[in-house]
PDB file of N, CA and C in Angstrom:
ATOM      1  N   UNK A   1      14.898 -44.959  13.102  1.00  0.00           N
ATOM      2  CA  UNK A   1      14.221 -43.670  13.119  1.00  0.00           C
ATOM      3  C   UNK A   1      15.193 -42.614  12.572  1.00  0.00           C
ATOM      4  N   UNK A   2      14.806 -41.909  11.610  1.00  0.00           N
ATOM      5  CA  UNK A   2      15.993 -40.777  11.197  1.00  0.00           C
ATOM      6  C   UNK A   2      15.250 -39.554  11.754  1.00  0.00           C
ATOM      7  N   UNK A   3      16.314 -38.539  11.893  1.00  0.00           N
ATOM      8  CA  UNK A   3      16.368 -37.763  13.022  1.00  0.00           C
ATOM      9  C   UNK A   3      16.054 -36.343  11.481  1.00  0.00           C
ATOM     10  N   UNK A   4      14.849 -35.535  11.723  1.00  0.00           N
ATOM     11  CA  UNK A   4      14.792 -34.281  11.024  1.00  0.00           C
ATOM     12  C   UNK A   4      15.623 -33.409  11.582  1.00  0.00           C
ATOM     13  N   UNK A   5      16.496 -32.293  10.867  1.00  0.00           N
ATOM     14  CA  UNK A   5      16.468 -31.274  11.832  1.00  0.00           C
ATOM     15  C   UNK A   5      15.503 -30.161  11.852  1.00  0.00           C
ATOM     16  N   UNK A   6      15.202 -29.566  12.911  1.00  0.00           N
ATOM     17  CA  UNK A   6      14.108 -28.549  13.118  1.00  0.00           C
ATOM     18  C   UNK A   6      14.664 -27.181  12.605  1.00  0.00           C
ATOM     19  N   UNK A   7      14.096 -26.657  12.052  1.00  0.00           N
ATOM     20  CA  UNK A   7      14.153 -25.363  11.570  1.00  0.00           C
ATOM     21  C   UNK A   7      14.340 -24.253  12.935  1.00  0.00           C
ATOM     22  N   UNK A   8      15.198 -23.256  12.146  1.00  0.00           N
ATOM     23  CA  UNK A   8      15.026 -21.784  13.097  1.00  0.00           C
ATOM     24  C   UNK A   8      13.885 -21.280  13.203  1.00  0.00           C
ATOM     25  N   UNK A   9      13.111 -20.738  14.489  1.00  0.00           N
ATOM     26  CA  UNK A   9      12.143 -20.082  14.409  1.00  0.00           C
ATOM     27  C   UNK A   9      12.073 -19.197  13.512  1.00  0.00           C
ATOM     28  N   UNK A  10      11.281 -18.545  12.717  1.00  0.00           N
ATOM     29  CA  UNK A  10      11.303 -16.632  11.913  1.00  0.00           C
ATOM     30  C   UNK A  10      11.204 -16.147  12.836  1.00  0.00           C
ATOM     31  N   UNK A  11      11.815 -14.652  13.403  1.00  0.00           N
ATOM     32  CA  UNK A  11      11.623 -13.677  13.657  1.00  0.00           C
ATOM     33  C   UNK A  11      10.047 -13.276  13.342  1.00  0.00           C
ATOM     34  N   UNK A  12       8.868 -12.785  14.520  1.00  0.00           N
ATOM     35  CA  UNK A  12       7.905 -12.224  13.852  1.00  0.00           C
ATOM     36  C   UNK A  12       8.129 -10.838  12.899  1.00  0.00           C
ATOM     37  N   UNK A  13       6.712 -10.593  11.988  1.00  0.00           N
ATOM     38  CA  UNK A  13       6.863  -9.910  11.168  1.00  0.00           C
ATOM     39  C   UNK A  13       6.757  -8.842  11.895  1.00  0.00           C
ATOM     40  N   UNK A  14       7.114  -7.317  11.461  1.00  0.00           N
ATOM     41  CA  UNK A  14       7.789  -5.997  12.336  1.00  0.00           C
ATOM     42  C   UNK A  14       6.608  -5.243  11.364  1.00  0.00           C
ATOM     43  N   UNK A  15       6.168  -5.246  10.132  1.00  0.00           N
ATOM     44  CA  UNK A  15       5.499  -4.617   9.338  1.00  0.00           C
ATOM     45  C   UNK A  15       6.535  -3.520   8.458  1.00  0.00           C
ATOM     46  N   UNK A  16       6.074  -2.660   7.593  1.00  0.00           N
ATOM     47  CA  UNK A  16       6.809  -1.419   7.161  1.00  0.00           C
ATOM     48  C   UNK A  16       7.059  -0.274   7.957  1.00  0.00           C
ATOM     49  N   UNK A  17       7.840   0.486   7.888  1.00  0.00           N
ATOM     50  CA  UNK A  17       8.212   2.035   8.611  1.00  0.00           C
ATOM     51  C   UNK A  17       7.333   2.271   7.586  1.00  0.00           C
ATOM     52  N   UNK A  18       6.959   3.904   7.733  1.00  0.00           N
ATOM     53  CA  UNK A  18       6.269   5.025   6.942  1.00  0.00           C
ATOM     54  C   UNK A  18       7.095   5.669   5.963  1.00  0.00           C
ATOM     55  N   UNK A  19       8.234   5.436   5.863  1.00  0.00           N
ATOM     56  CA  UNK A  19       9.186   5.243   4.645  1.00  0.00           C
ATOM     57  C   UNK A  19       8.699   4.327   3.714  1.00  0.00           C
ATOM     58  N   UNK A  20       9.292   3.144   4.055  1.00  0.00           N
ATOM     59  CA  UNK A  20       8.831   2.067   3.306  1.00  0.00           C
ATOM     60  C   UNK A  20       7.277   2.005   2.518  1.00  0.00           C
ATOM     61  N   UNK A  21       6.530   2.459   3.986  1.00  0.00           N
ATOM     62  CA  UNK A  21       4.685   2.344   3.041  1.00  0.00           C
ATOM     63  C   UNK A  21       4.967   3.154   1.686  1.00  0.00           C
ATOM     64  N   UNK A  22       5.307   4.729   2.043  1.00  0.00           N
ATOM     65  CA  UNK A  22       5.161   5.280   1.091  1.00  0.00           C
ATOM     66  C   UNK A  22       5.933   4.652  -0.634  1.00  0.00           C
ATOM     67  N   UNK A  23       6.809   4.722   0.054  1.00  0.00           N
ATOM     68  CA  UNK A  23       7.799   3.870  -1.270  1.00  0.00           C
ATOM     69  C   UNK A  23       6.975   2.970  -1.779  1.00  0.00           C
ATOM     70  N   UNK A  24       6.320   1.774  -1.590  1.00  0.00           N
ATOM     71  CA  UNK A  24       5.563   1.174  -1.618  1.00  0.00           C
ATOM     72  C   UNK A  24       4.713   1.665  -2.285  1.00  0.00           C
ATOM     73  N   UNK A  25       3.933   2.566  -1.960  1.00  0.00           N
ATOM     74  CA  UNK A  25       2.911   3.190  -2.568  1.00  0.00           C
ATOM     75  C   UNK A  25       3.043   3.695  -3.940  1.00  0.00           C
ATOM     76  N   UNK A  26       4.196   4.395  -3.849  1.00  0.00           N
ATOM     77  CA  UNK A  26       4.667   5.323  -4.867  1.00  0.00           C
ATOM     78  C   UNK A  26       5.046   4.669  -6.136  1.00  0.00           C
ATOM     79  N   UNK A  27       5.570   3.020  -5.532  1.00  0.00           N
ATOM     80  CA  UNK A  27       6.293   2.436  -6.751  1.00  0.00           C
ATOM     81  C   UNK A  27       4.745   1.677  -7.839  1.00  0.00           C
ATOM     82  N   UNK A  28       3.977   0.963  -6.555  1.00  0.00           N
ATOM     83  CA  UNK A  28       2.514   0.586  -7.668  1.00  0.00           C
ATOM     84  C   UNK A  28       1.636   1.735  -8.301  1.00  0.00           C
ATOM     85  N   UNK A  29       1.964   2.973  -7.455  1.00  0.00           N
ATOM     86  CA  UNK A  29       1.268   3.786  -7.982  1.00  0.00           C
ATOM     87  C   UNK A  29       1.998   4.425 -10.028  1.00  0.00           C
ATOM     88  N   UNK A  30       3.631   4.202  -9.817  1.00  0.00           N
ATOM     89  CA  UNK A  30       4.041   3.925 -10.638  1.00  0.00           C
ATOM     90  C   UNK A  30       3.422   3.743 -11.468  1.00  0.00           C
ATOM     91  N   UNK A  31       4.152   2.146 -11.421  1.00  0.00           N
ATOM     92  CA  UNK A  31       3.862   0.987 -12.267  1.00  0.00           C
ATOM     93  C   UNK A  31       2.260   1.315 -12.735  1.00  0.00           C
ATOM     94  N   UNK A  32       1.458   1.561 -12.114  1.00  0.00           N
ATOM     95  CA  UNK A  32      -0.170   2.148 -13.110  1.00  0.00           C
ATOM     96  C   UNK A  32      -0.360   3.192 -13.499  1.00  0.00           C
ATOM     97  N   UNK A  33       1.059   3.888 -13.746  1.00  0.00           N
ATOM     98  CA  UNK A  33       0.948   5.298 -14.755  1.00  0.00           C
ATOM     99  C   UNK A  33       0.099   6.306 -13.746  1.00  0.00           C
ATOM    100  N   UNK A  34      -0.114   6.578 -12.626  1.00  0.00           N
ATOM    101  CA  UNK A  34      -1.137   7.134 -12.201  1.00  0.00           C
ATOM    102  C   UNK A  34      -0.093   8.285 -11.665  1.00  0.00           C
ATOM    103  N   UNK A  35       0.637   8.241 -11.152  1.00  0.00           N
ATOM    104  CA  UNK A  35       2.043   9.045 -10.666  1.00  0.00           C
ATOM    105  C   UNK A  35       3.540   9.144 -11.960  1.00  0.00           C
ATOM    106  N   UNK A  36       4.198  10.202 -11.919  1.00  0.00           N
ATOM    107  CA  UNK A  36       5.154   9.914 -12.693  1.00  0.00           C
ATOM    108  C   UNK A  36       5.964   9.242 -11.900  1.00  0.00           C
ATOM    109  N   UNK A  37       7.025   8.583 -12.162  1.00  0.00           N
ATOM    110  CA  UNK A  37       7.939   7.791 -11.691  1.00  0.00           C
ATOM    111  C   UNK A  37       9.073   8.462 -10.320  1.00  0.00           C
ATOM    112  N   UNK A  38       9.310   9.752 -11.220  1.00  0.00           N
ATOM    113  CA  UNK A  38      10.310  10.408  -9.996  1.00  0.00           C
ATOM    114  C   UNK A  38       9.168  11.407  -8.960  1.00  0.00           C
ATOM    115  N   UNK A  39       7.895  11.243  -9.301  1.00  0.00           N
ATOM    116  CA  UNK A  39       7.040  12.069  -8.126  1.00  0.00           C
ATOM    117  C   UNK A  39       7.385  11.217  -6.130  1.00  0.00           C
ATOM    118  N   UNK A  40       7.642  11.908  -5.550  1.00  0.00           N
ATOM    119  CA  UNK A  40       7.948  11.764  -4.266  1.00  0.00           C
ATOM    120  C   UNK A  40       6.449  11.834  -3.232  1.00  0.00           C
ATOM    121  N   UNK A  41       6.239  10.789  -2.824  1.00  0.00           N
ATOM    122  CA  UNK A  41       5.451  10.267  -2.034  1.00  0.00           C
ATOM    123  C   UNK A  41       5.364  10.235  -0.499  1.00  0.00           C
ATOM    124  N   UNK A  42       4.379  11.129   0.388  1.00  0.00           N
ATOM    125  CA  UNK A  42       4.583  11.417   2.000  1.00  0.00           C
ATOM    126  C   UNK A  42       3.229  11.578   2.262  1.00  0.00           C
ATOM    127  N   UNK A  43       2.995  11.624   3.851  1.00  0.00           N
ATOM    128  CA  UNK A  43       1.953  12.355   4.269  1.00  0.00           C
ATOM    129  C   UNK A  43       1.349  13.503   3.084  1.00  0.00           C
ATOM    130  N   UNK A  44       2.071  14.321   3.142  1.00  0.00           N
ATOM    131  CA  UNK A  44       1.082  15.446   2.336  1.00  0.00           C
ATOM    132  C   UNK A  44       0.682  14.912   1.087  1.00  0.00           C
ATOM    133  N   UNK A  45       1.415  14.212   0.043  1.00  0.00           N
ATOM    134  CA  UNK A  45       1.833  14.357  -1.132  1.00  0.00           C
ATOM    135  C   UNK A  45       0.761  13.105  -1.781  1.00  0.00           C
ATOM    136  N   UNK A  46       0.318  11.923  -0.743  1.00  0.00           N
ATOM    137  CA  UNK A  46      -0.199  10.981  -1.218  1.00  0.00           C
ATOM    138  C   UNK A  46      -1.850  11.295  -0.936  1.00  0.00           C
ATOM    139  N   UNK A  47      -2.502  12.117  -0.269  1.00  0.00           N
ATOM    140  CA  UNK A  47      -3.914  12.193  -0.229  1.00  0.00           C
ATOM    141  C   UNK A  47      -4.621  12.949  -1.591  1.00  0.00           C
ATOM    142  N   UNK A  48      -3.190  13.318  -2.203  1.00  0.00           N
ATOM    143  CA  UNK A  48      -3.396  13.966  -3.432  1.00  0.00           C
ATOM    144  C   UNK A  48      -3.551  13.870  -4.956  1.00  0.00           C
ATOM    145  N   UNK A  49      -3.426  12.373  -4.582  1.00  0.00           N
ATOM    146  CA  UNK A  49      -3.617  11.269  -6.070  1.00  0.00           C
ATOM    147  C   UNK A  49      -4.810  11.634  -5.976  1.00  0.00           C
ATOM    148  N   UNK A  50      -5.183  11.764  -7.406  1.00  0.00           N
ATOM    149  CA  UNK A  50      -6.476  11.910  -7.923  1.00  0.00           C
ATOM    150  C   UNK A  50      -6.560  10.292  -8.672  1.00  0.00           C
ATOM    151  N   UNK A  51      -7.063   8.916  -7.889  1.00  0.00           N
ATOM    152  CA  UNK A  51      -7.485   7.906  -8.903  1.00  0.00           C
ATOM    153  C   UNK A  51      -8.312   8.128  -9.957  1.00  0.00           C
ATOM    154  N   UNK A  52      -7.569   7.130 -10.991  1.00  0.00           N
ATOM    155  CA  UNK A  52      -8.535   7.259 -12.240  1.00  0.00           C
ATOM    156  C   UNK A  52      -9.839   7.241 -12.190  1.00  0.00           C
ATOM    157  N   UNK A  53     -10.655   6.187 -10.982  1.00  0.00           N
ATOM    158  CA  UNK A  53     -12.202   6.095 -10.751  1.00  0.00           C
ATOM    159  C   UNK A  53     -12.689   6.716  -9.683  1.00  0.00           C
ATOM    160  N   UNK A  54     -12.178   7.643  -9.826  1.00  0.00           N
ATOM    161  CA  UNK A  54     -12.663   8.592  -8.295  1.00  0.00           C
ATOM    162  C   UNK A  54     -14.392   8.948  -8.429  1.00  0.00           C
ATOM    163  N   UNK A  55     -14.115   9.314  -9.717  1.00  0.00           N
ATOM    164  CA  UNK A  55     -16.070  10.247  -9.850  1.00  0.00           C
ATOM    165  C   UNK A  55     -17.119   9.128 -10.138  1.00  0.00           C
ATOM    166  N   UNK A  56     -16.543   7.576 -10.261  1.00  0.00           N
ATOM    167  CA  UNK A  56     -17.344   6.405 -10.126  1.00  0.00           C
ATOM    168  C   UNK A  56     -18.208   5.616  -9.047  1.00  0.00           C
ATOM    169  N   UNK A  57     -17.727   6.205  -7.792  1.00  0.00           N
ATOM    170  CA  UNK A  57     -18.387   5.468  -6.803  1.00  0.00           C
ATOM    171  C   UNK A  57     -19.499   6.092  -6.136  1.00  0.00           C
ATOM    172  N   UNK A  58     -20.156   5.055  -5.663  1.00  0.00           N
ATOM    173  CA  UNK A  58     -21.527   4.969  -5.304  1.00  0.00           C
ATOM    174  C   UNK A  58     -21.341   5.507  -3.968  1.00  0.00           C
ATOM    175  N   UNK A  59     -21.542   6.777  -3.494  1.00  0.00           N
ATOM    176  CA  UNK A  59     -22.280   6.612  -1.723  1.00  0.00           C
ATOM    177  C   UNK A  59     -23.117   6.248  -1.486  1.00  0.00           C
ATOM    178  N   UNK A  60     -22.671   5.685  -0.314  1.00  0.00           N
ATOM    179  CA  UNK A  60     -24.121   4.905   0.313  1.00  0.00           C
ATOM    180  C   UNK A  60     -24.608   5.927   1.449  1.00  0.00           C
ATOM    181  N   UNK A  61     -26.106   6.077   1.046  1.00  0.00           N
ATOM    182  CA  UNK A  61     -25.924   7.271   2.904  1.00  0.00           C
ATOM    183  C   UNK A  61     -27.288   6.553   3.245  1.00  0.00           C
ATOM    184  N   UNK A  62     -27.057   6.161   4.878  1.00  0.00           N
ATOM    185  CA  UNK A  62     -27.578   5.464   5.710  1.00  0.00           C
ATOM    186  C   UNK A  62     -28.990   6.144   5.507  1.00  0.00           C
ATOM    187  N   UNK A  63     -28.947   7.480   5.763  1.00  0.00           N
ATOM    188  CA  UNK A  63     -30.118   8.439   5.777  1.00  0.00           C
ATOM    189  C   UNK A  63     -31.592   8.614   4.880  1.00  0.00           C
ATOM    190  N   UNK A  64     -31.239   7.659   3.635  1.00  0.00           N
ATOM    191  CA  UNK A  64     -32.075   7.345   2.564  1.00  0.00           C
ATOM    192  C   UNK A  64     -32.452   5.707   2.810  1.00  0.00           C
ATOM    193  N   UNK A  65     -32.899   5.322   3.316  1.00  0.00           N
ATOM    194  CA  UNK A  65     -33.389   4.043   3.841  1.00  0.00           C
ATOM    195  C   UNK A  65     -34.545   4.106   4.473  1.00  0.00           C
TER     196      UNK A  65
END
């Protein structure tokens, strides 16, 4: 019988700080030209992306049914 050795458990995952999200955010938002590169990304600063398909979507309102 040969003997495996067992692996270290992982540490569970902790998720991102609100640093990190933003960074995160900021860098794909990047990378799709939608932000300039050195624009700085926070609470205030990110509800303020205007996406390219913003004036595309459909509401749905319950109320017309």
């Amino acid at each position: 019988m040969r003997h495996v050795p067992r692996r270290k458990r992982r540490q569970p995952a902790t998720g991102l700080t609100n640093e990190e999200l933003y960074a995160l955010s900021a860098y794909i938002l990047a990378l799709n030209k939608i932000i300039g590169e050195s624009e700085v990304m926070d609470a205030k600063t990110l509800p303020q992306v205007k996406m390219p398909n913003r004036d595309n979507f459909i509401i749905w309102d319950p109320n017309r049914i």
